[in-house]
Protein backbone atom coordinates (compact mmCIF):
# COMPACT_ATOMS: atom_id res chain seq x y z
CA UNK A 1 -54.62 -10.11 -3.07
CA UNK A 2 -53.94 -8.56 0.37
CA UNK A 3 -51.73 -11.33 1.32
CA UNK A 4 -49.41 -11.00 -2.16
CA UNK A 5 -49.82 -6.77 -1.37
CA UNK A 6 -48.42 -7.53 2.34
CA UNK A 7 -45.57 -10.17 1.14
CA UNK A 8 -44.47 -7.54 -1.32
CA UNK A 9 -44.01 -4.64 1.69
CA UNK A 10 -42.49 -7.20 3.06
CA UNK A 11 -39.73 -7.90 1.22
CA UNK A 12 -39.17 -4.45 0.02
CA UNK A 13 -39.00 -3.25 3.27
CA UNK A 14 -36.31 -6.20 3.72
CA UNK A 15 -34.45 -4.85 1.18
CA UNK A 16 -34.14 -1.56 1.97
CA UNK A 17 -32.91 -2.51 5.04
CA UNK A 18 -30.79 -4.65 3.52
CA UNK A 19 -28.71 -1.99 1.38
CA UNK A 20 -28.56 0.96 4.24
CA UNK A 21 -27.35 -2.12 6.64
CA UNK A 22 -24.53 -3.10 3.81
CA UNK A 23 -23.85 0.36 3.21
CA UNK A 24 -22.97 0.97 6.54
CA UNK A 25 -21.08 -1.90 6.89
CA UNK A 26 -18.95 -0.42 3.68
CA UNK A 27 -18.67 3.38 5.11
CA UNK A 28 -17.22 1.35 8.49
CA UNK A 29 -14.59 -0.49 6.96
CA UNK A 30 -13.69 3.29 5.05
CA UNK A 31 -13.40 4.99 7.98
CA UNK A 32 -10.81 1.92 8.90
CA UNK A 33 -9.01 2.10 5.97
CA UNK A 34 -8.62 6.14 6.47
CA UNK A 35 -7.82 5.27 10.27
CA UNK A 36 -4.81 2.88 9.90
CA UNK A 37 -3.66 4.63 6.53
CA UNK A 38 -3.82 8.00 8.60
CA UNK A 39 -0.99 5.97 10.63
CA UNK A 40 1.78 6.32 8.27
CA UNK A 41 0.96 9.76 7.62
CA UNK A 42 0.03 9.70 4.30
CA UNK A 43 -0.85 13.50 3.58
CA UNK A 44 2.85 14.41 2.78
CA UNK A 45 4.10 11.50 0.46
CA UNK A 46 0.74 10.38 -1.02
CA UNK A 47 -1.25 13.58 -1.74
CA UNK A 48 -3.25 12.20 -4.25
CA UNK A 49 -4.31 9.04 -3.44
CA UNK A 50 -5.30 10.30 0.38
CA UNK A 51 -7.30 13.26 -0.93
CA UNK A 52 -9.23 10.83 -3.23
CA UNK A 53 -9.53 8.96 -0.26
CA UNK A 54 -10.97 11.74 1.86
CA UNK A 55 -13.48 13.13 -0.86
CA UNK A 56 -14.50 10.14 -1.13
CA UNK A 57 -15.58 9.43 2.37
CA UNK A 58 -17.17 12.54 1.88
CA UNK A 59 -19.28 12.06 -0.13
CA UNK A 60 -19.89 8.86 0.78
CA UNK A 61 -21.38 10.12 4.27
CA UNK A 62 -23.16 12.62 2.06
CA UNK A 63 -25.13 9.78 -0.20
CA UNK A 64 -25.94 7.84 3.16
CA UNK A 65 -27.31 11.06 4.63
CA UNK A 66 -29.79 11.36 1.87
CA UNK A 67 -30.38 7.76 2.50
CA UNK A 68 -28.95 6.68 -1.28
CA UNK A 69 -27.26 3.80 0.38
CA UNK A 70 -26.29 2.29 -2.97
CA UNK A 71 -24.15 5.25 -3.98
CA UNK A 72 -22.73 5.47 -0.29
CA UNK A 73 -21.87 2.06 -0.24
CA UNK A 74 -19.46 2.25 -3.79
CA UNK A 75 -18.14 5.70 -2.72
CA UNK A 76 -17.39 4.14 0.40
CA UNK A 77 -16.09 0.87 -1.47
CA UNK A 78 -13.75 3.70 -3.81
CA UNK A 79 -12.95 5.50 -0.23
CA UNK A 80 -11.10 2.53 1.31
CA UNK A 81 -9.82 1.53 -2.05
CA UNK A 82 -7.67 4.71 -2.02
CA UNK A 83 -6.90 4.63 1.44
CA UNK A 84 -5.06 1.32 0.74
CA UNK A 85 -3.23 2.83 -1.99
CA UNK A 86 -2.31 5.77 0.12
CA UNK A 87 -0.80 3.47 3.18
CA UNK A 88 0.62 1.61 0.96
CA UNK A 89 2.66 4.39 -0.58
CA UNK A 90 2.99 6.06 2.73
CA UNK A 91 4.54 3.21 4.53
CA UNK A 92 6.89 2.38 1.21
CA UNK A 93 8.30 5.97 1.74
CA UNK A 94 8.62 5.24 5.55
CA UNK A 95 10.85 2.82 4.50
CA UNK A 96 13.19 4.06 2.13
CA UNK A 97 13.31 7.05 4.85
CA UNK A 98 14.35 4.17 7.00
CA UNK A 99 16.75 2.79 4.47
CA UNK A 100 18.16 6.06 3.92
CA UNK A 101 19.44 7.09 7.60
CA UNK A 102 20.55 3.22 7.83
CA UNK A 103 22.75 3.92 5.07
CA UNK A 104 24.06 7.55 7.01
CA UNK A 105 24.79 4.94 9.94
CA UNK A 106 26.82 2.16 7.99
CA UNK A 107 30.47 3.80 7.61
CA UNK A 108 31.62 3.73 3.96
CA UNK A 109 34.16 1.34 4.14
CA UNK A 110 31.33 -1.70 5.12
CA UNK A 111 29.07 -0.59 2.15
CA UNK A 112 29.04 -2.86 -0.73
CA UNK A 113 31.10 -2.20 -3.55
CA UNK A 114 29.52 -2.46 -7.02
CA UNK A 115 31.58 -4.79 -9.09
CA UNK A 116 31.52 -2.32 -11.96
CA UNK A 117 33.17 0.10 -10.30
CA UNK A 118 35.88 -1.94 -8.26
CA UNK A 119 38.92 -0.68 -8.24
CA UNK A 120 40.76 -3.32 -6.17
CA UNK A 121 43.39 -4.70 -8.39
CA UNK A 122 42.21 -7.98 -10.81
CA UNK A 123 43.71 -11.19 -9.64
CA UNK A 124 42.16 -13.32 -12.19
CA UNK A 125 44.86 -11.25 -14.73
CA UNK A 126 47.48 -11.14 -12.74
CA UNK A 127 47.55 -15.06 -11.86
CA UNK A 128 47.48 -15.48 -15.93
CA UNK A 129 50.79 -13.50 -15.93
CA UNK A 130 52.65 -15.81 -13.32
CA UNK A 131 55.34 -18.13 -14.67
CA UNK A 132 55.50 -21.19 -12.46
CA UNK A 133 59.16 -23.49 -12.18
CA UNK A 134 58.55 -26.66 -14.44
CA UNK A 135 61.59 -27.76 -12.79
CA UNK A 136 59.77 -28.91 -9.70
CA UNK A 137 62.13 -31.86 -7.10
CA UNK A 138 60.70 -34.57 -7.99
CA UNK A 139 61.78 -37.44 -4.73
């Protein structure tokens, strides 16, 4: 009876340390997420998706404080979830930004002309007009 009492403290014991070692293993990898998202700055072109982000991590640290590592570990999971999203966007607006003062560099005359709009005269129409000599020399 003792020894079944003992092998159950055991492997509870096991398993508790189990879920606060996973959940700080997920609140790590947040607090990377937030880190390399924080390196496209993402507070100015993805509000939302950074302040989710943030709050989350929050609360996440808050949950692991009170030692409810299961709730710590999927805020912390939801966390860098949102962080991703927020790089993401942040570093797709870096790049149109990019794009954008490329273009102001690129003088007009080597940007590429949409065939809609071209207004350079249509060969194709004027070759049809041409009237060739059927009276070619023939030696």
């Amino acid at each position: 009876m003792t020894r079944n009492l003992s092998l159950l403290l055991l492997l509870l014991s096991a398993s508790v340390g189990c879920a606060s070692i996973r959940s700080t293993i997920r609140l790590t990898e947040a607090e990377q997420a937030l880190y390399q998202a924080r390196q496209y700055d993402p507070q100015d072109s993805a509000v939302y998706e950074w302040t989710l982000a943030e709050l989350y991590m929050v609360k996440s640290r808050e949950e692991w404080g009170y030692s409810d590592y299961e709730a710590a570990e999927v805020f912390a999971e939801k966390a860098a979830k949102w962080a991703a999203e927020a790089e993401e966007m942040a570093s797709r607006e870096e790049t149109f930004e990019a794009l954008d003062e490329a273009q102001e560099i690129v003088p007009a005359e080597a940007a590429p002309v949409d065939p809609m709009e071209d207004d350079r005269p249509d060969f194709q129409s004027e070759f049809e007009t041409l009237e060739f000599d059927e009276g070619l020399d023939e030696d």
